[in-house]
C-alpha atoms as a PDB file:
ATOM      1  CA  UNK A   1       6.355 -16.867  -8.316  1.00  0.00           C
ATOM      2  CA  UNK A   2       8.703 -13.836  -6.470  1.00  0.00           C
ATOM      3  CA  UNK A   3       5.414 -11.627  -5.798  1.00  0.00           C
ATOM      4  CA  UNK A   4       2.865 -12.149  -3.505  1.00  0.00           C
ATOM      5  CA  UNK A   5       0.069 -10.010  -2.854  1.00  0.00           C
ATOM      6  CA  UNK A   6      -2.538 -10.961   0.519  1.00  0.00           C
ATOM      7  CA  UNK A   7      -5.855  -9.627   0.819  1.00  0.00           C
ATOM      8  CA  UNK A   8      -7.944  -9.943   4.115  1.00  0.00           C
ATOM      9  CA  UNK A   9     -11.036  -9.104   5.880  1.00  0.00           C
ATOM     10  CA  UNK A  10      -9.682  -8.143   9.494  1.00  0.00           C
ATOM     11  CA  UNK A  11     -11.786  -7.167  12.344  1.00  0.00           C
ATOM     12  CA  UNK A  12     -10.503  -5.692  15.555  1.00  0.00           C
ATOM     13  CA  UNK A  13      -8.773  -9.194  17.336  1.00  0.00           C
ATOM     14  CA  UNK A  14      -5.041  -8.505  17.380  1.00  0.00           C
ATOM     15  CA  UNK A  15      -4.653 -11.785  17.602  1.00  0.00           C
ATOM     16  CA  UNK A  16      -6.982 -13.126  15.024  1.00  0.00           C
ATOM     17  CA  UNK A  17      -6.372 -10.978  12.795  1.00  0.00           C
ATOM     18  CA  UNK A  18      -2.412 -12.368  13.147  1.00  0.00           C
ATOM     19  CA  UNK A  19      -2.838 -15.950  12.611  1.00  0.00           C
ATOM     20  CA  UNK A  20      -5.006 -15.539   9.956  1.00  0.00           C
ATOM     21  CA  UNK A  21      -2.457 -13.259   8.270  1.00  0.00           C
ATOM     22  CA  UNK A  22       0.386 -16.137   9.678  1.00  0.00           C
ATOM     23  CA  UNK A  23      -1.740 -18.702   7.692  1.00  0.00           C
ATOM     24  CA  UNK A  24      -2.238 -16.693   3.981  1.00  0.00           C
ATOM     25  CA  UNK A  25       1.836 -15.723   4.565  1.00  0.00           C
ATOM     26  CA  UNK A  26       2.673 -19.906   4.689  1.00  0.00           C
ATOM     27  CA  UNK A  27       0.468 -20.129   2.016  1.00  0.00           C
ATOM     28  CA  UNK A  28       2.444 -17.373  -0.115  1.00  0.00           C
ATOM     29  CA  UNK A  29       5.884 -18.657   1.026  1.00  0.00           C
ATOM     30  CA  UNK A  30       5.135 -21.848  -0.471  1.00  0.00           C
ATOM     31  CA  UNK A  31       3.976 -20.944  -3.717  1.00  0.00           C
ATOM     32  CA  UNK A  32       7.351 -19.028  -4.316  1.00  0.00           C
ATOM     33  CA  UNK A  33       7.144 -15.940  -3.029  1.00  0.00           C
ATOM     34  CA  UNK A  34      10.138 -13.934  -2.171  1.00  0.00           C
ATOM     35  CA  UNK A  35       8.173 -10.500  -1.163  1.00  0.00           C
ATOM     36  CA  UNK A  36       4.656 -10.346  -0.075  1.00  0.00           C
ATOM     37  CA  UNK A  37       2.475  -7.169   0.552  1.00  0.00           C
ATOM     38  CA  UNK A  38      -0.303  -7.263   3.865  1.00  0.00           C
ATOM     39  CA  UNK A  39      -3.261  -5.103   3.336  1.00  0.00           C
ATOM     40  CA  UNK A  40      -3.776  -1.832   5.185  1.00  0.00           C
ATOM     41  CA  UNK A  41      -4.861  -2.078   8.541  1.00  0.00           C
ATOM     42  CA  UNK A  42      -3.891  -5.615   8.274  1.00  0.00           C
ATOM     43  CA  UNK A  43      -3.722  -6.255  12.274  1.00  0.00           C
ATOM     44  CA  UNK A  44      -6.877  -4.678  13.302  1.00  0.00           C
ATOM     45  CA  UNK A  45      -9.118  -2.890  11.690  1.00  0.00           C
ATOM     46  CA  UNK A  46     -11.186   0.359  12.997  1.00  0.00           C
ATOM     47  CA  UNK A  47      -8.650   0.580  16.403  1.00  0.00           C
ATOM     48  CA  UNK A  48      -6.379   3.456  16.316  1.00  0.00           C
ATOM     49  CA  UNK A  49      -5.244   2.870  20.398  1.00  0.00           C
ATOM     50  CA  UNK A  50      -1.626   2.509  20.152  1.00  0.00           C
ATOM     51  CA  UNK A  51      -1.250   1.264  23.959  1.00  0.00           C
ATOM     52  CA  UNK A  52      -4.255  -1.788  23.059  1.00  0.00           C
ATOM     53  CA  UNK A  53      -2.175  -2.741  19.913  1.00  0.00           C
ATOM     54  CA  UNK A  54       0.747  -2.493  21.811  1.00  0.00           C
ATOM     55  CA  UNK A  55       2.147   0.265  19.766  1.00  0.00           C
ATOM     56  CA  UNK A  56       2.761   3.141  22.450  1.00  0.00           C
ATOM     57  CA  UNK A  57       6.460   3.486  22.281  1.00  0.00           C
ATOM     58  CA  UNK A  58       7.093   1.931  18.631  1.00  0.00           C
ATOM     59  CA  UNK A  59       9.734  -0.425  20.476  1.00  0.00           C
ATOM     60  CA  UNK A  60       7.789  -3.992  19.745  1.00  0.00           C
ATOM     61  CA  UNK A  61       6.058  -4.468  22.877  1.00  0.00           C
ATOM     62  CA  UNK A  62       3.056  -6.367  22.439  1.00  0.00           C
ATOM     63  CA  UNK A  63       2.245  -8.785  19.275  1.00  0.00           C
ATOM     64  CA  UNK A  64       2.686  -7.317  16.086  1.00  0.00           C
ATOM     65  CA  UNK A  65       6.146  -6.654  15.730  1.00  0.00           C
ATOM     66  CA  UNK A  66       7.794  -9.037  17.051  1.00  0.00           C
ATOM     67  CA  UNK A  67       5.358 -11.189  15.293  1.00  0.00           C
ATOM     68  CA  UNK A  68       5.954  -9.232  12.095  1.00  0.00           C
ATOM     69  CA  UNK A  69      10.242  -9.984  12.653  1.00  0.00           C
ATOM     70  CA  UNK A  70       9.201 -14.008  13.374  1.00  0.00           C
ATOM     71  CA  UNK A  71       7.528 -14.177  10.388  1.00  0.00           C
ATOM     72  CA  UNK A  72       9.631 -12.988   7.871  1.00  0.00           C
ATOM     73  CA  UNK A  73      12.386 -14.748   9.635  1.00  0.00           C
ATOM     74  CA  UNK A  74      10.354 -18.434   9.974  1.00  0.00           C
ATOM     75  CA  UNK A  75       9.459 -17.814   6.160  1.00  0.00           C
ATOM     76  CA  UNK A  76      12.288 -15.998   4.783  1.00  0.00           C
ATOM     77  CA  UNK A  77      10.165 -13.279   3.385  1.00  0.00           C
ATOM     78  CA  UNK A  78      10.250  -9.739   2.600  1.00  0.00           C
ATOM     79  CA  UNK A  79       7.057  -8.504   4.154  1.00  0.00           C
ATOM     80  CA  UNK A  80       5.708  -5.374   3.174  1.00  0.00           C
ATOM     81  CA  UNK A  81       3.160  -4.927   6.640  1.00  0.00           C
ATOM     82  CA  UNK A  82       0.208  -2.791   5.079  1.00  0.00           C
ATOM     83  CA  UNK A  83       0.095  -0.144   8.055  1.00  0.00           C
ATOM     84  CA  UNK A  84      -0.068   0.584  12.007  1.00  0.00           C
ATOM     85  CA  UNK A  85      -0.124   3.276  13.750  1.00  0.00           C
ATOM     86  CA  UNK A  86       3.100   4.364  14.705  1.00  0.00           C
ATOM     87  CA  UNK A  87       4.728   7.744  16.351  1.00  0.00           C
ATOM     88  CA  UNK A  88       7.581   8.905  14.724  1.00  0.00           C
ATOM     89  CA  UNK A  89      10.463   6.906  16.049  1.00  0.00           C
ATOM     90  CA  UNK A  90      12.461   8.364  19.091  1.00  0.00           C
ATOM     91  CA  UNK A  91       9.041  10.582  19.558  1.00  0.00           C
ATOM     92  CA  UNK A  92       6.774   8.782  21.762  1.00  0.00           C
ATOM     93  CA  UNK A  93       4.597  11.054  22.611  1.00  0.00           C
ATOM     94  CA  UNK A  94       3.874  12.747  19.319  1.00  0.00           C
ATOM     95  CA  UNK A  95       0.546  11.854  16.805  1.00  0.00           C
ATOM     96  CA  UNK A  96       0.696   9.079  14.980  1.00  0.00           C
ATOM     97  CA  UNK A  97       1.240   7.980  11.401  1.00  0.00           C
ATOM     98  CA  UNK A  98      -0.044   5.772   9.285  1.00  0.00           C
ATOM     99  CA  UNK A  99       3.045   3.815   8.938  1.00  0.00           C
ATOM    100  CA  UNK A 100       4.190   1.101   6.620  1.00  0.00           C
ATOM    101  CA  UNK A 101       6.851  -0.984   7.532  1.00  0.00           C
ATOM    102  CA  UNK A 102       9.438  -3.537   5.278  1.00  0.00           C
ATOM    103  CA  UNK A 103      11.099  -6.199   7.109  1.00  0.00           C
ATOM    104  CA  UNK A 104      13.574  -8.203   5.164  1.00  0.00           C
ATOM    105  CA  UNK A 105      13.932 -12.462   5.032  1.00  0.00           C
ATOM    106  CA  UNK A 106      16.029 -11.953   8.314  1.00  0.00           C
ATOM    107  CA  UNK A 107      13.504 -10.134  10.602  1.00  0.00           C
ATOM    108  CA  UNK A 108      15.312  -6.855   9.773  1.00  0.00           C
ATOM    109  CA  UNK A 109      13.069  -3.673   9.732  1.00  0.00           C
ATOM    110  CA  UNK A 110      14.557  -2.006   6.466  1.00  0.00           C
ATOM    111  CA  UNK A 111      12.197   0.723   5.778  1.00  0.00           C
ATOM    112  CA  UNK A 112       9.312   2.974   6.603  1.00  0.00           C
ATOM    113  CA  UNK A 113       6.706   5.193   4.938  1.00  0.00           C
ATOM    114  CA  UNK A 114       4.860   7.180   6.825  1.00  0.00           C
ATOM    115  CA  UNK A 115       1.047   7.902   4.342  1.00  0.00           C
ATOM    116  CA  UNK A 116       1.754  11.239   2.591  1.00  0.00           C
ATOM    117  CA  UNK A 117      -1.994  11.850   1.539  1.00  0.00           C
ATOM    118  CA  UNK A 118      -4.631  11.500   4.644  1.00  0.00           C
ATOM    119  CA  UNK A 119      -8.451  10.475   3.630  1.00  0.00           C
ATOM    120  CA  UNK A 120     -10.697  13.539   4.998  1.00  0.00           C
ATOM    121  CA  UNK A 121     -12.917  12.780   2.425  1.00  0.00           C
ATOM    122  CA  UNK A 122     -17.263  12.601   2.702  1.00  0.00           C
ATOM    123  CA  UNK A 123     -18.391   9.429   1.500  1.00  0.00           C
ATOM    124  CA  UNK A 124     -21.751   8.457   0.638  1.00  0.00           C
ATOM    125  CA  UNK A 125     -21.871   5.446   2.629  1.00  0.00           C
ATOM    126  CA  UNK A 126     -23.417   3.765   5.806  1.00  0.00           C
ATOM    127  CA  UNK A 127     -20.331   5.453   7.964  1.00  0.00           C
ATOM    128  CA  UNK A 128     -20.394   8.845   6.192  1.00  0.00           C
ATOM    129  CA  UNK A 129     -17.023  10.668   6.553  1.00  0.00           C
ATOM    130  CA  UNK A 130     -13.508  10.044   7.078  1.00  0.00           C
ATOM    131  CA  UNK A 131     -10.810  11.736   8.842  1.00  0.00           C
ATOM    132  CA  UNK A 132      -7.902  10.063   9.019  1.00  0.00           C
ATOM    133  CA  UNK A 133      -6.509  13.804  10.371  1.00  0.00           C
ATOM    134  CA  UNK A 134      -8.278  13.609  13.415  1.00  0.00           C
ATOM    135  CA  UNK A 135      -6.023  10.553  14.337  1.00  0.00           C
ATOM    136  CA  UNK A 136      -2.454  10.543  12.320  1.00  0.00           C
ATOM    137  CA  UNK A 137      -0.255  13.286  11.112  1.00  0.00           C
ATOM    138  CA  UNK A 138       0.695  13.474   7.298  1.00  0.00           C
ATOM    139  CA  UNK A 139       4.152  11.692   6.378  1.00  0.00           C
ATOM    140  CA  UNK A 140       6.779  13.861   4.255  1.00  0.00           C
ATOM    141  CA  UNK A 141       8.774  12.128   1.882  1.00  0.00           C
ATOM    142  CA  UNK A 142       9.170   9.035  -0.251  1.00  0.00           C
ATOM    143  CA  UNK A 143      10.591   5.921   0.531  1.00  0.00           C
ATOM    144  CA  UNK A 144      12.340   3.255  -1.868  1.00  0.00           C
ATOM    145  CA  UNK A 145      14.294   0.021  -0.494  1.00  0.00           C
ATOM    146  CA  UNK A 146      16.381  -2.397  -2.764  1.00  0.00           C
ATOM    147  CA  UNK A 147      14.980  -6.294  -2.573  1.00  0.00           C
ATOM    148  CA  UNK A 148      15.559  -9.634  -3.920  1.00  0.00           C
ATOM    149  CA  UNK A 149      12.784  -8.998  -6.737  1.00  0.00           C
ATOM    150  CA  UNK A 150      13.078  -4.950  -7.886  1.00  0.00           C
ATOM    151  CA  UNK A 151      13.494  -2.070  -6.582  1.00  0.00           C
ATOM    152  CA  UNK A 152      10.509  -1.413  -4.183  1.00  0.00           C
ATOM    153  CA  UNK A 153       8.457   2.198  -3.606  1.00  0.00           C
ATOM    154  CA  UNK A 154       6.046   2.234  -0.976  1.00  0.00           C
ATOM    155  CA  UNK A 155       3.002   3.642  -0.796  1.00  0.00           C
ATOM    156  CA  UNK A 156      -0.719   3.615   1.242  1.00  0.00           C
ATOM    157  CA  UNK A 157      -4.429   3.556  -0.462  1.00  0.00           C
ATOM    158  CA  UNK A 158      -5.357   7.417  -0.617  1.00  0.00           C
ATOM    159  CA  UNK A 159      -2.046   7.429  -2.384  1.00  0.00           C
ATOM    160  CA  UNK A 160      -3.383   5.901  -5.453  1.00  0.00           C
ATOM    161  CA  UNK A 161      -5.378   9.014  -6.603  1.00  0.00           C
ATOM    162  CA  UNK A 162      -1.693  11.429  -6.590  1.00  0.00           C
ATOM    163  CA  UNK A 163       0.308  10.387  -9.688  1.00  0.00           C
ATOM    164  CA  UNK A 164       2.589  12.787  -8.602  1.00  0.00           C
ATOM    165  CA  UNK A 165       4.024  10.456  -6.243  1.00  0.00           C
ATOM    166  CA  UNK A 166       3.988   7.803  -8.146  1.00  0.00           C
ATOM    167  CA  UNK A 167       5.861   9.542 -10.543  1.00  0.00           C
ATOM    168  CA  UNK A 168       8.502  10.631  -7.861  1.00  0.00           C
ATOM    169  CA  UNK A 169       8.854   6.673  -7.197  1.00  0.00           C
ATOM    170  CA  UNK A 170       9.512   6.259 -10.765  1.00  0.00           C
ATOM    171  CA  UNK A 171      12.148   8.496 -10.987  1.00  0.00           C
ATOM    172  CA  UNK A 172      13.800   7.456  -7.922  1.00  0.00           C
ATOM    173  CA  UNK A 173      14.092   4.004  -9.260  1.00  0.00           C
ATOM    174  CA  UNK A 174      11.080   2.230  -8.350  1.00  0.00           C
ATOM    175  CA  UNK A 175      10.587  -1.062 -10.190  1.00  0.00           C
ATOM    176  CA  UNK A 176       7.696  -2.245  -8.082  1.00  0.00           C
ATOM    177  CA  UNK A 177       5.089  -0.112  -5.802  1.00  0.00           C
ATOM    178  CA  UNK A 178       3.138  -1.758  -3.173  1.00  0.00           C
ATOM    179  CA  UNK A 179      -0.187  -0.634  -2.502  1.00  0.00           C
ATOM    180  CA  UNK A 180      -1.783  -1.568   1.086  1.00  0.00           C
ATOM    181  CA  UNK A 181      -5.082  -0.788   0.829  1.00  0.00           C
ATOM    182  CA  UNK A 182      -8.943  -0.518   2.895  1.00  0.00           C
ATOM    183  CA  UNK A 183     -11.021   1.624  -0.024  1.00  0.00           C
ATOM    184  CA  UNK A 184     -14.394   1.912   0.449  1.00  0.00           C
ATOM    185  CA  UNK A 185     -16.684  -0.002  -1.224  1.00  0.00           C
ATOM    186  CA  UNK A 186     -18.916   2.371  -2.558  1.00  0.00           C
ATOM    187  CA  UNK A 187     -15.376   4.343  -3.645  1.00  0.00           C
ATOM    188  CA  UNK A 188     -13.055   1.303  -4.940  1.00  0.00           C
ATOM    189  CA  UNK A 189     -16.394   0.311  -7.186  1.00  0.00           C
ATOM    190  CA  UNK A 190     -16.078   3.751  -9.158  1.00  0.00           C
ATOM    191  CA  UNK A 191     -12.261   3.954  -9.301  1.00  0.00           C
ATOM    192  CA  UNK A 192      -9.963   1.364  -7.729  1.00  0.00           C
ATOM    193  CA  UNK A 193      -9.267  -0.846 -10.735  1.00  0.00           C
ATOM    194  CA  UNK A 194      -9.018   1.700 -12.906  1.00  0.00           C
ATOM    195  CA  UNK A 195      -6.224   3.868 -10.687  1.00  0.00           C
ATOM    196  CA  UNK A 196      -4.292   0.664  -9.792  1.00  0.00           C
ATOM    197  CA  UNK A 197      -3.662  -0.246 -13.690  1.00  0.00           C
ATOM    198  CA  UNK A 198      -3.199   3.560 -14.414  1.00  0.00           C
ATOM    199  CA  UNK A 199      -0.844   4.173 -11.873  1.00  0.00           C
ATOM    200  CA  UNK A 200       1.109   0.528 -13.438  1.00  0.00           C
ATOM    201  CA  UNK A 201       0.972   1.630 -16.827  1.00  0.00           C
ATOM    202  CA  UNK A 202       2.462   5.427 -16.323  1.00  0.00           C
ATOM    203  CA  UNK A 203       5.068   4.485 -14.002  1.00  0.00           C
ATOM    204  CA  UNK A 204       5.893   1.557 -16.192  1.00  0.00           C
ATOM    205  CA  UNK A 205       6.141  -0.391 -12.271  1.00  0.00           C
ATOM    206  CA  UNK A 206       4.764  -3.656 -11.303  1.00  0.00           C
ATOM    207  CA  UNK A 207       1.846  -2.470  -8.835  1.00  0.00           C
ATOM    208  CA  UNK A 208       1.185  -4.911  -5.739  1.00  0.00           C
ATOM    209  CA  UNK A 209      -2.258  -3.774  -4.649  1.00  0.00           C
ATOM    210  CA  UNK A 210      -3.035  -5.407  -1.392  1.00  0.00           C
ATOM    211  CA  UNK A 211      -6.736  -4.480  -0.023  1.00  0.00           C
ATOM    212  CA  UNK A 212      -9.122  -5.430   2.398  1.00  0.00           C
ATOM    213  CA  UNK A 213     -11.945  -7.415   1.340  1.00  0.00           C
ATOM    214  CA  UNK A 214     -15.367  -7.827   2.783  1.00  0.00           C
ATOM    215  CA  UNK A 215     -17.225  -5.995   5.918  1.00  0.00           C
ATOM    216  CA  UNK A 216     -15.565  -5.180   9.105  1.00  0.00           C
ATOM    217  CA  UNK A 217     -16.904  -3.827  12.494  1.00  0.00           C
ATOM    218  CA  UNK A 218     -19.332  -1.597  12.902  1.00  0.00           C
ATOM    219  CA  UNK A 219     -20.614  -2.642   9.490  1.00  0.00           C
ATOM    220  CA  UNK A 220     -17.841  -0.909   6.827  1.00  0.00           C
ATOM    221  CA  UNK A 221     -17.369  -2.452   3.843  1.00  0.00           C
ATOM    222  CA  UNK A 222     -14.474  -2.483   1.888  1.00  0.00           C
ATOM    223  CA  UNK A 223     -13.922  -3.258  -2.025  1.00  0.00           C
ATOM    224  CA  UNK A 224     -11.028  -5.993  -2.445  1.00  0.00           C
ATOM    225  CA  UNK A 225     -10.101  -6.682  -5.690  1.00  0.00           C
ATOM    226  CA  UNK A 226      -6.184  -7.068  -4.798  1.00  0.00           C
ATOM    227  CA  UNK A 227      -4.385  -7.509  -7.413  1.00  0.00           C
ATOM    228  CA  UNK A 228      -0.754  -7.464  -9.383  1.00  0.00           C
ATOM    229  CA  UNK A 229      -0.745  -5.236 -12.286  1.00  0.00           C
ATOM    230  CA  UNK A 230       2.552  -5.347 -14.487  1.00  0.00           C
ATOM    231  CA  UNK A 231       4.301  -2.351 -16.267  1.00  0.00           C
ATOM    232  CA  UNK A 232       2.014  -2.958 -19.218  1.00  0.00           C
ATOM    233  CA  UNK A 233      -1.288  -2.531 -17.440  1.00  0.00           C
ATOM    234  CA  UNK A 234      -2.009  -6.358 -17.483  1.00  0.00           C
ATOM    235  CA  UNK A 235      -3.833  -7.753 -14.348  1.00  0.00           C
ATOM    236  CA  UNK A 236      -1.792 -10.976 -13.462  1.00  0.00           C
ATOM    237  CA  UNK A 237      -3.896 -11.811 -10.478  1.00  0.00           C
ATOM    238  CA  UNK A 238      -7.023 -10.719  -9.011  1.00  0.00           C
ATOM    239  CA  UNK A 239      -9.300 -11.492  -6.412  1.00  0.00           C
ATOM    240  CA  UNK A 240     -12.964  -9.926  -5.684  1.00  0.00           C
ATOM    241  CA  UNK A 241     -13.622 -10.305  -2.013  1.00  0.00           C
ATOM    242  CA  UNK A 242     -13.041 -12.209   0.954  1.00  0.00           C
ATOM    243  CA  UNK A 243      -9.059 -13.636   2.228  1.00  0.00           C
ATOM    244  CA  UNK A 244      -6.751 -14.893  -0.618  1.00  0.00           C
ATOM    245  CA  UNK A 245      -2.975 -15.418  -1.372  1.00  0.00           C
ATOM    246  CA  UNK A 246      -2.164 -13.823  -5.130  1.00  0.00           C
ATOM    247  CA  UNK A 247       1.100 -15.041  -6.684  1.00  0.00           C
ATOM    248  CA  UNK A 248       3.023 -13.884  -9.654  1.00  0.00           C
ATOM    249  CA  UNK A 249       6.528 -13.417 -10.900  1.00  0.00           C
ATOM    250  CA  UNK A 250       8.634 -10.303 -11.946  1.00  0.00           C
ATOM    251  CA  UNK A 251       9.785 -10.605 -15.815  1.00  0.00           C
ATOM    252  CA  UNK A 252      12.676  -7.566 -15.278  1.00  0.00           C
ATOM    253  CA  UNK A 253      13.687  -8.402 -18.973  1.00  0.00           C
ATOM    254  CA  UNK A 254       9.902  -7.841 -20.278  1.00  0.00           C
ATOM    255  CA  UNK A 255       9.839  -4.798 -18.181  1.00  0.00           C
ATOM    256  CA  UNK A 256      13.123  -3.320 -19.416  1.00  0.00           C
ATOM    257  CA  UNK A 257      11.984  -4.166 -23.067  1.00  0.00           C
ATOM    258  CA  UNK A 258       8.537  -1.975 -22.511  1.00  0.00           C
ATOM    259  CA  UNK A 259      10.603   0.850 -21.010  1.00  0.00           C
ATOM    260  CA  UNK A 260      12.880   0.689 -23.471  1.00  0.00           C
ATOM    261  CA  UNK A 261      10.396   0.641 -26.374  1.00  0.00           C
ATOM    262  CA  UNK A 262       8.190   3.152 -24.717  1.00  0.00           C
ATOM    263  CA  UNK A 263      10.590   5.944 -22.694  1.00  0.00           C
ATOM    264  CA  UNK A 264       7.767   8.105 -20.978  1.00  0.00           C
ATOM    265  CA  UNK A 265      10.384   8.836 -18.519  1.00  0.00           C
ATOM    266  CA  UNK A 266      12.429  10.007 -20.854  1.00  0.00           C
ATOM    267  CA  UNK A 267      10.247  11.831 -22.583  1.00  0.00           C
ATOM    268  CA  UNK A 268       8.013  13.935 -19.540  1.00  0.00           C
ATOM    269  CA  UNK A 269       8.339  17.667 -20.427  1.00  0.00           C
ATOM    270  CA  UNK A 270       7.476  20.392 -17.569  1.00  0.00           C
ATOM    271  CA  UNK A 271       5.840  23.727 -18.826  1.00  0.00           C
ATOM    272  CA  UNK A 272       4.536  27.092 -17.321  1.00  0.00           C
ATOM    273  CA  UNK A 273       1.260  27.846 -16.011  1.00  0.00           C
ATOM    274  CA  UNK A 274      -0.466  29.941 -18.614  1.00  0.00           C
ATOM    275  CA  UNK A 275      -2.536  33.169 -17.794  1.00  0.00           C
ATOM    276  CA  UNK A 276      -5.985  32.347 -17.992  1.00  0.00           C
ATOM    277  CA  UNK A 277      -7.349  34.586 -21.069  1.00  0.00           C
ATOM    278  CA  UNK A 278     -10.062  37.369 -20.170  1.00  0.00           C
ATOM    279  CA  UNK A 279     -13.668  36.369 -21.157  1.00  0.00           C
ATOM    280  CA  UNK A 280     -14.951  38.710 -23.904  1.00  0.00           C
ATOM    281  CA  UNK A 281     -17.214  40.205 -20.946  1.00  0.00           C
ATOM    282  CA  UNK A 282     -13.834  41.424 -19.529  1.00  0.00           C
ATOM    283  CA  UNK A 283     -12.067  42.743 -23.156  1.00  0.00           C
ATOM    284  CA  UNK A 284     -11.974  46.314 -23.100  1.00  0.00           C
END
């Protein structure tokens, strides 16, 4: 079992929130895993304040990275840490991303995405609106890293409705996407399950969707339903709500065979915009 995938319902302790993430990443080192994916907002959830999560200069001060390096180390684990809010590094001062970091089986930090796609979105739910604007600033480009189970693209929960990117992972070499995750639940009802296997079955990628699930302060609610999709479309784990460990194993042969038998990537064609044709109205 290489893949692990760890869904949680995290409120704002710090430290809570850690040992109860310690305790699901045991469990996942022990069934197998080699990689495992956190959930979005993983360490706290609802607290942006970068100095209280001990975040302010993006140099580990505080718990959760040096937490995150002891971890991966104590477990030898590629951990994919859903997100916190980071500045861009050697800019202290500047607005924050939504940052998702990899740390290899040694502690290492390997990689970073900062979230491309922000969600200022109005949702018909007991909090409203979002505007993840109002508090981070939009990332810029893609972000791949080589590990022990696949090539690995990252991306963050609003992500999942642009197959653009997805596609861009794809074609950069992505053999697994992980997908840290907090949707809504009125939102991840209508279209979570759906865009998680889509997003698997175009890209031909293992998809390592890693939500929280349950309510949180201040009453939001989020869907769950984590879950490893593989290049097929086939859900190989799932779990509805509330804190779980998800295991499952990369076939790389099965998922060369399906790209081989099936080359969408080979076969994606780009084409002009066509001139929208005057209604009769307009015909002279």
């Amino acid at each position: 079992m290489s893949l692990a995938v760890i869904q949680m319902v995290s409120q704002t302790d710090v430290l809570a929130n850690l040992a109860q993430a310690r305790r699901l990443l045991e469990q996942a080192a022990a069934g197998g895993a080699r990689l495992a994916v956190l959930p979005e907002n993983f360490a706290a959830m609802g607290c942006r304040d970068l100095a209280a999560l001990g975040l302010s200069e993006a140099r580990g001060e505080g718990p959760i990275l040096p937490w995150l390096k002891q971890a991966a180390r104590d477990l030898k684990l590629w951990i994919v840490a859903g997100t916190l809010p980071l500045p861009p590094a050697g800019q202290p001062e500047a607005k924050a991303r939504a940052c998702c970091l990899l740390f290899d089986e040694h502690g290492e930090h390997v990689a970073r995405y900062d979230k491309l796609h922000l969600f200022d979105v109005e949702v018909g739910d007991s909090q409203g609106s979002y505007r993840e604007s109002d508090d981070f600033a939009h990332g810029s480009q893609i972000v791949l890293a080589d590990t022990p189970v696949g090539r690995l693209g990252l991306t963050v929960c609003y992500d999942l409705r642009f197959p653009e990117l997805y596609g861009a992972l794809r074609e950069a070499g992505a053999e697994l996407i992980s997908v840290p995750a907090a949707f809504t639940a009125l939102t991840g009802a209508a279209h979570w399950q759906v865009l998680v296997r889509a997003r698997a079955i175009e890209t031909q990628c293992y998809l390592l969707a890693a939500g929280q699930g349950g309510t949180h302060p201040g009453g939001r609610e989020t869907f769950g339903h984590s879950a490893i999709v593989d290049p097929w479309g086939r859900v190989l784990a799932e779990q509805a709500h509330g804190e779980a460990v998800l295991l499952a194993s990369r076939d790389a042969i099965e998922q060369a065979t399906i790209r081989q038998r099936m080359p969408v990537s080979r076969h994606k064609r780009f084409f002009a915009a066509v001139e929208p044709r005057p209604s009769d109205s307009e015909q002279p």
